[in-house]
Every structure is written in C-alpha cells, then in structure tokens.
N, C-alpha and C. Protein backbone atom coordinates (compact mmCIF):
# COMPACT_ATOMS: atom_id res chain seq x y z
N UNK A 1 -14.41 74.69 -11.26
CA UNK A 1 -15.67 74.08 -11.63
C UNK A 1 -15.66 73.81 -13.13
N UNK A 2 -16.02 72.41 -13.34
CA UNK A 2 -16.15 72.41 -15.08
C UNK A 2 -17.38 73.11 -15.48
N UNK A 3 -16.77 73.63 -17.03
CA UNK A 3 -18.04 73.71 -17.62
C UNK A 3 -18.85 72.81 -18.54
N UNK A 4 -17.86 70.97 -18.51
CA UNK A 4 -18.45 70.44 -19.40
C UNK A 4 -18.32 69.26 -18.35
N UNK A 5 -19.02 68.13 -19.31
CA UNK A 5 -18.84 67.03 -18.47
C UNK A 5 -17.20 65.94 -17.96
N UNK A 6 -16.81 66.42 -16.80
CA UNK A 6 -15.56 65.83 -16.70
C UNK A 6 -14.40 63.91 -17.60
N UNK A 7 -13.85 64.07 -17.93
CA UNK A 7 -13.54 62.83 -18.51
C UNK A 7 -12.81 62.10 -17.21
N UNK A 8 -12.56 60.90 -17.66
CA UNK A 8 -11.39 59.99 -17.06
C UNK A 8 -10.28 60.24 -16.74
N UNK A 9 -9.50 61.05 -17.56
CA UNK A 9 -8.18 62.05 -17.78
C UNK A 9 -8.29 62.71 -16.50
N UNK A 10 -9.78 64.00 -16.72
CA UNK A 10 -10.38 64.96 -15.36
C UNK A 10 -9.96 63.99 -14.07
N UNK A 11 -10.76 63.49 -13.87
CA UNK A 11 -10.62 62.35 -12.59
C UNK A 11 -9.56 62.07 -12.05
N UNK A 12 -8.46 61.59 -12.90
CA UNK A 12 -7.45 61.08 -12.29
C UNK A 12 -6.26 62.17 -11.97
N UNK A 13 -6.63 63.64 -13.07
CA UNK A 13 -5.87 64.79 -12.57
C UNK A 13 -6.68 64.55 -11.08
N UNK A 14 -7.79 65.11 -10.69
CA UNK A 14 -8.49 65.46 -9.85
C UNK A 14 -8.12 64.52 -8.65
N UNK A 15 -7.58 63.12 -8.49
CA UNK A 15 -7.25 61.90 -7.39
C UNK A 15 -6.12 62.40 -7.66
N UNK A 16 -5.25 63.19 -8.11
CA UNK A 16 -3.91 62.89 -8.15
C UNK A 16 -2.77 61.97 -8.49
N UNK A 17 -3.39 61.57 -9.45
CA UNK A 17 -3.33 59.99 -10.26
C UNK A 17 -2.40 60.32 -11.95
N UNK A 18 -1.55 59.95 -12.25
CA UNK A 18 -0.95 59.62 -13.47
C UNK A 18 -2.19 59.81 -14.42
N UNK A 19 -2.71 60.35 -15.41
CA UNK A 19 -3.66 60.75 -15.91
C UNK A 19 -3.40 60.34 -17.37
N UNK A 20 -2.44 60.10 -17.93
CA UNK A 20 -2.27 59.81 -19.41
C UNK A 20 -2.92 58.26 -19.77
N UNK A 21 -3.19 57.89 -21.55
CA UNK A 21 -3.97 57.19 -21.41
C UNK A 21 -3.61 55.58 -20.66
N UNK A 22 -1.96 55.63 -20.94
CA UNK A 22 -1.58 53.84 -20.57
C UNK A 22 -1.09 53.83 -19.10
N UNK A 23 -1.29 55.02 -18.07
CA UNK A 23 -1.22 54.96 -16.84
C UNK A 23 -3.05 54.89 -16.39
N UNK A 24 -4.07 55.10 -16.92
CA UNK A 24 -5.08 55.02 -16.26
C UNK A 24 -5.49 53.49 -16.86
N UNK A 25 -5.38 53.17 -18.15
CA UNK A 25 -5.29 51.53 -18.52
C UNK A 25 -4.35 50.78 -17.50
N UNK A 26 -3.66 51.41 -17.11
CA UNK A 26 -2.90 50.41 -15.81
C UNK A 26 -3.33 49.92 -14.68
N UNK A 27 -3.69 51.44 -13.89
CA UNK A 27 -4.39 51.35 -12.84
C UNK A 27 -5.72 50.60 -12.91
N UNK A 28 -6.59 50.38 -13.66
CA UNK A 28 -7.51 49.53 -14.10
C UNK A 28 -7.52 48.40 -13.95
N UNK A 29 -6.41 48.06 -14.39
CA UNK A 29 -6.03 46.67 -14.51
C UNK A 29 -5.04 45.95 -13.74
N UNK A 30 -4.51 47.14 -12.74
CA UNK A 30 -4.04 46.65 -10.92
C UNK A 30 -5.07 46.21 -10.41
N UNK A 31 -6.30 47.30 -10.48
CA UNK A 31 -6.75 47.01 -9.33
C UNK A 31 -8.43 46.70 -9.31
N UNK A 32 -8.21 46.21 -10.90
CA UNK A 32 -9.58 45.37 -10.77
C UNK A 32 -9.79 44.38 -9.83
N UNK A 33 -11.23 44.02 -9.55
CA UNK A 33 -11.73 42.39 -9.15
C UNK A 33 -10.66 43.25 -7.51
N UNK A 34 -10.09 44.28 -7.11
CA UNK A 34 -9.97 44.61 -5.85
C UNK A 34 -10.56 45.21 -4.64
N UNK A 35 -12.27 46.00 -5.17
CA UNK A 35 -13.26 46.17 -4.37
C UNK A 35 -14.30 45.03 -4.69
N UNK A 36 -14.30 44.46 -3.64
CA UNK A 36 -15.94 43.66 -3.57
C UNK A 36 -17.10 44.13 -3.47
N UNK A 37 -16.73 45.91 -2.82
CA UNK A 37 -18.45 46.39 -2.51
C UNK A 37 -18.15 46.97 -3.85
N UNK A 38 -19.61 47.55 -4.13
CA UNK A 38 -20.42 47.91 -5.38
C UNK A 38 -19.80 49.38 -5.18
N UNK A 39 -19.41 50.11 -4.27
CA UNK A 39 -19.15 51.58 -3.54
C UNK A 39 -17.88 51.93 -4.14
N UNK A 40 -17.36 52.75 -4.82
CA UNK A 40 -16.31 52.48 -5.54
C UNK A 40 -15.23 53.47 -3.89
N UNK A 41 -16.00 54.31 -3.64
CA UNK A 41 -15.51 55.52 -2.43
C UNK A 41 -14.85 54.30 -1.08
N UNK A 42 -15.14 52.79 -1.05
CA UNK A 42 -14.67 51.95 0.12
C UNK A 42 -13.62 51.09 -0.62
N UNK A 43 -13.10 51.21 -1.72
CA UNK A 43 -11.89 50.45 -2.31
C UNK A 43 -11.21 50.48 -1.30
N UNK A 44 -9.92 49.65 -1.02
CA UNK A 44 -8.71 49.80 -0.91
C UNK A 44 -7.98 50.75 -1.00
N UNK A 45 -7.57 50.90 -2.12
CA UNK A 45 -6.90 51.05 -3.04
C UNK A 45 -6.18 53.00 -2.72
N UNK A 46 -7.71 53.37 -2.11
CA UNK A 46 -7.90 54.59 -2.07
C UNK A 46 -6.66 55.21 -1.05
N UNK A 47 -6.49 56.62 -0.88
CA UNK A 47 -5.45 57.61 0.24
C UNK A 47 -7.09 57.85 1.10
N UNK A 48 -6.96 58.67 2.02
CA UNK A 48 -8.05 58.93 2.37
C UNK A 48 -8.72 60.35 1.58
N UNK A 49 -7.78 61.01 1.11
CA UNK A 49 -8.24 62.55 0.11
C UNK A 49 -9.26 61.70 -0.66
N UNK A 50 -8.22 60.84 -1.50
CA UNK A 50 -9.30 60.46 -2.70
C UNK A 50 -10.82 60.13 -2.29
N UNK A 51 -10.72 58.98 -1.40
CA UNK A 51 -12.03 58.56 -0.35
C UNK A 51 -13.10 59.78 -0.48
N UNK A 52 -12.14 60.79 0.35
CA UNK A 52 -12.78 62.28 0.55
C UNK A 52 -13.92 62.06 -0.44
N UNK A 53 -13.01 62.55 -1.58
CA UNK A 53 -13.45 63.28 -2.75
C UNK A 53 -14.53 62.32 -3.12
N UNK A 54 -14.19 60.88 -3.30
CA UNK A 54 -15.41 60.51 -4.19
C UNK A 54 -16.75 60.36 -3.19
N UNK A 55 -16.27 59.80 -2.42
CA UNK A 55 -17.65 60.21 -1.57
C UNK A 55 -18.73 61.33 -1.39
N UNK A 56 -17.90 62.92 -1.72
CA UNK A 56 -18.30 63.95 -2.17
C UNK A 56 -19.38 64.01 -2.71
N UNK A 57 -18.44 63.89 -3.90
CA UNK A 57 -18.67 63.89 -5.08
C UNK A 57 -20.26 63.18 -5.47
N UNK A 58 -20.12 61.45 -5.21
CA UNK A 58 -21.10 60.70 -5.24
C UNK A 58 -22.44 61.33 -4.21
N UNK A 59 -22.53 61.51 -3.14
CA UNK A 59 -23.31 62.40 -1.93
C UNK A 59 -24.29 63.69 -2.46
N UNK A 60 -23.31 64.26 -3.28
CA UNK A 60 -23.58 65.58 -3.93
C UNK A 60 -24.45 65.43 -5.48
N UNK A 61 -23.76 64.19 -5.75
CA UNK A 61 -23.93 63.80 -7.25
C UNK A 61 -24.04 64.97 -8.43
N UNK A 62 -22.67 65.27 -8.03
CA UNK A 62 -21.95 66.24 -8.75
C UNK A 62 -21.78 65.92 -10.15
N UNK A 63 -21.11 66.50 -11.00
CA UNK A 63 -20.80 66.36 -12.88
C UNK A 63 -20.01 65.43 -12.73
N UNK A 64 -19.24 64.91 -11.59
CA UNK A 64 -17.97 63.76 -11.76
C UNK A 64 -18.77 62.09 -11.36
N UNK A 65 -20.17 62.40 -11.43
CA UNK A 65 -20.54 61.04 -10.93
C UNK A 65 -20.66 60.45 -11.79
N UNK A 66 -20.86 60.93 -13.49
CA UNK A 66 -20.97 59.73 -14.62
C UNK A 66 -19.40 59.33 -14.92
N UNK A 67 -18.61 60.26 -14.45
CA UNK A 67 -16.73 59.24 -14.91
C UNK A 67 -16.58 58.58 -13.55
N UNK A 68 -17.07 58.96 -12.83
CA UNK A 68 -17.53 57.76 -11.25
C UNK A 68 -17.63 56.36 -11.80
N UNK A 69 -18.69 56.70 -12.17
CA UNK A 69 -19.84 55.71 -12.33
C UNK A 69 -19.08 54.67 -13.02
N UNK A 70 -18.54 55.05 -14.44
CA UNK A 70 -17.57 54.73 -15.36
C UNK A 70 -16.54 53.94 -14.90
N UNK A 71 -15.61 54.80 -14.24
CA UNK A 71 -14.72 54.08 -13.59
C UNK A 71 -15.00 52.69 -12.63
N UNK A 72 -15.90 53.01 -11.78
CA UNK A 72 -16.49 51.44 -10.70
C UNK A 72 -17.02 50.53 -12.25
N UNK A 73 -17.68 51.05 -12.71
CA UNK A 73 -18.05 49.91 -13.72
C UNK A 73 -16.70 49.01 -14.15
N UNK A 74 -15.63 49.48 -14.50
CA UNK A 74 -14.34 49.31 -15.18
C UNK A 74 -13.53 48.37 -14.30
N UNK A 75 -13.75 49.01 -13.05
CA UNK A 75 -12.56 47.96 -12.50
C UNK A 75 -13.69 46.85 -12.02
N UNK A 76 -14.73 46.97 -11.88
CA UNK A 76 -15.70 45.31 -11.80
C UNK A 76 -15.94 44.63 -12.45
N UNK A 77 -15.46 45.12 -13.73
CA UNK A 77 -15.68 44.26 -14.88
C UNK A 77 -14.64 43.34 -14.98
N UNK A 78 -15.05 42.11 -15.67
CA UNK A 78 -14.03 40.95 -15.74
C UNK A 78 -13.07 41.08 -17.38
C-alpha cells in the first residue's frame, strides 16, 4: 500500500511495464489515438491482469486513479 500518491514510474512497475522514463514516453506514443473509448481499463493494448487491475483500481477509486487518470489523458491526446 502507498503511503503517498503513486507516480507514472508506480503504475507501470505495478502493469508490469518497463517503467524508466524513455520506455513509458514510448509506450505513449505506441499506443496513442489506440483506445477510442474514454475507459482507459477497455484499451487494446491491455493483458487481461492489467485490465484486472485498472478496472480495480478505477471501481474502488483508489490513490492510483489520479496517474490513471493521467495516463488516459496522455495517450488521447493528439
């Protein structure tokens, strides 16, 4: 459990994701403009763990929903 508010870094340890800064600038920029829904938890993109998790996460609206939030903003952006 954190005791602070999780970062981007957090997150992508937490998906199991390459976490340093020019592997999460990557992934960003794979797989922008690649969900059409607003739901970041129905990407593609996703394993089903990850799915899991953010759905969780978002449901619960746990400490990881503002680098959530963050992240869907990021890859919808143009």
């Amino acid at each position: 459990m954190f005791t602070e508010q999780p970062t981007m870094k957090d997150l992508f340890e937490q998906l199991g994701l390459d976490s340093d800064e020019d592997s999460i600038e990557s992934f960003i920029e794979k797989h922008r403009g690649m969900n059409d829904s607003r739901h970041i938890e129905e990407a593609p993109f996703w394993n089903d763990g990850q799915k899991a998790f953010l759905k969780q996460a978002i449901h619960e609206d746990a400490a990881w929903v503002v680098v959530i939030d963050d992240l869907n903003t990021q890859l919808h952006h143009d």
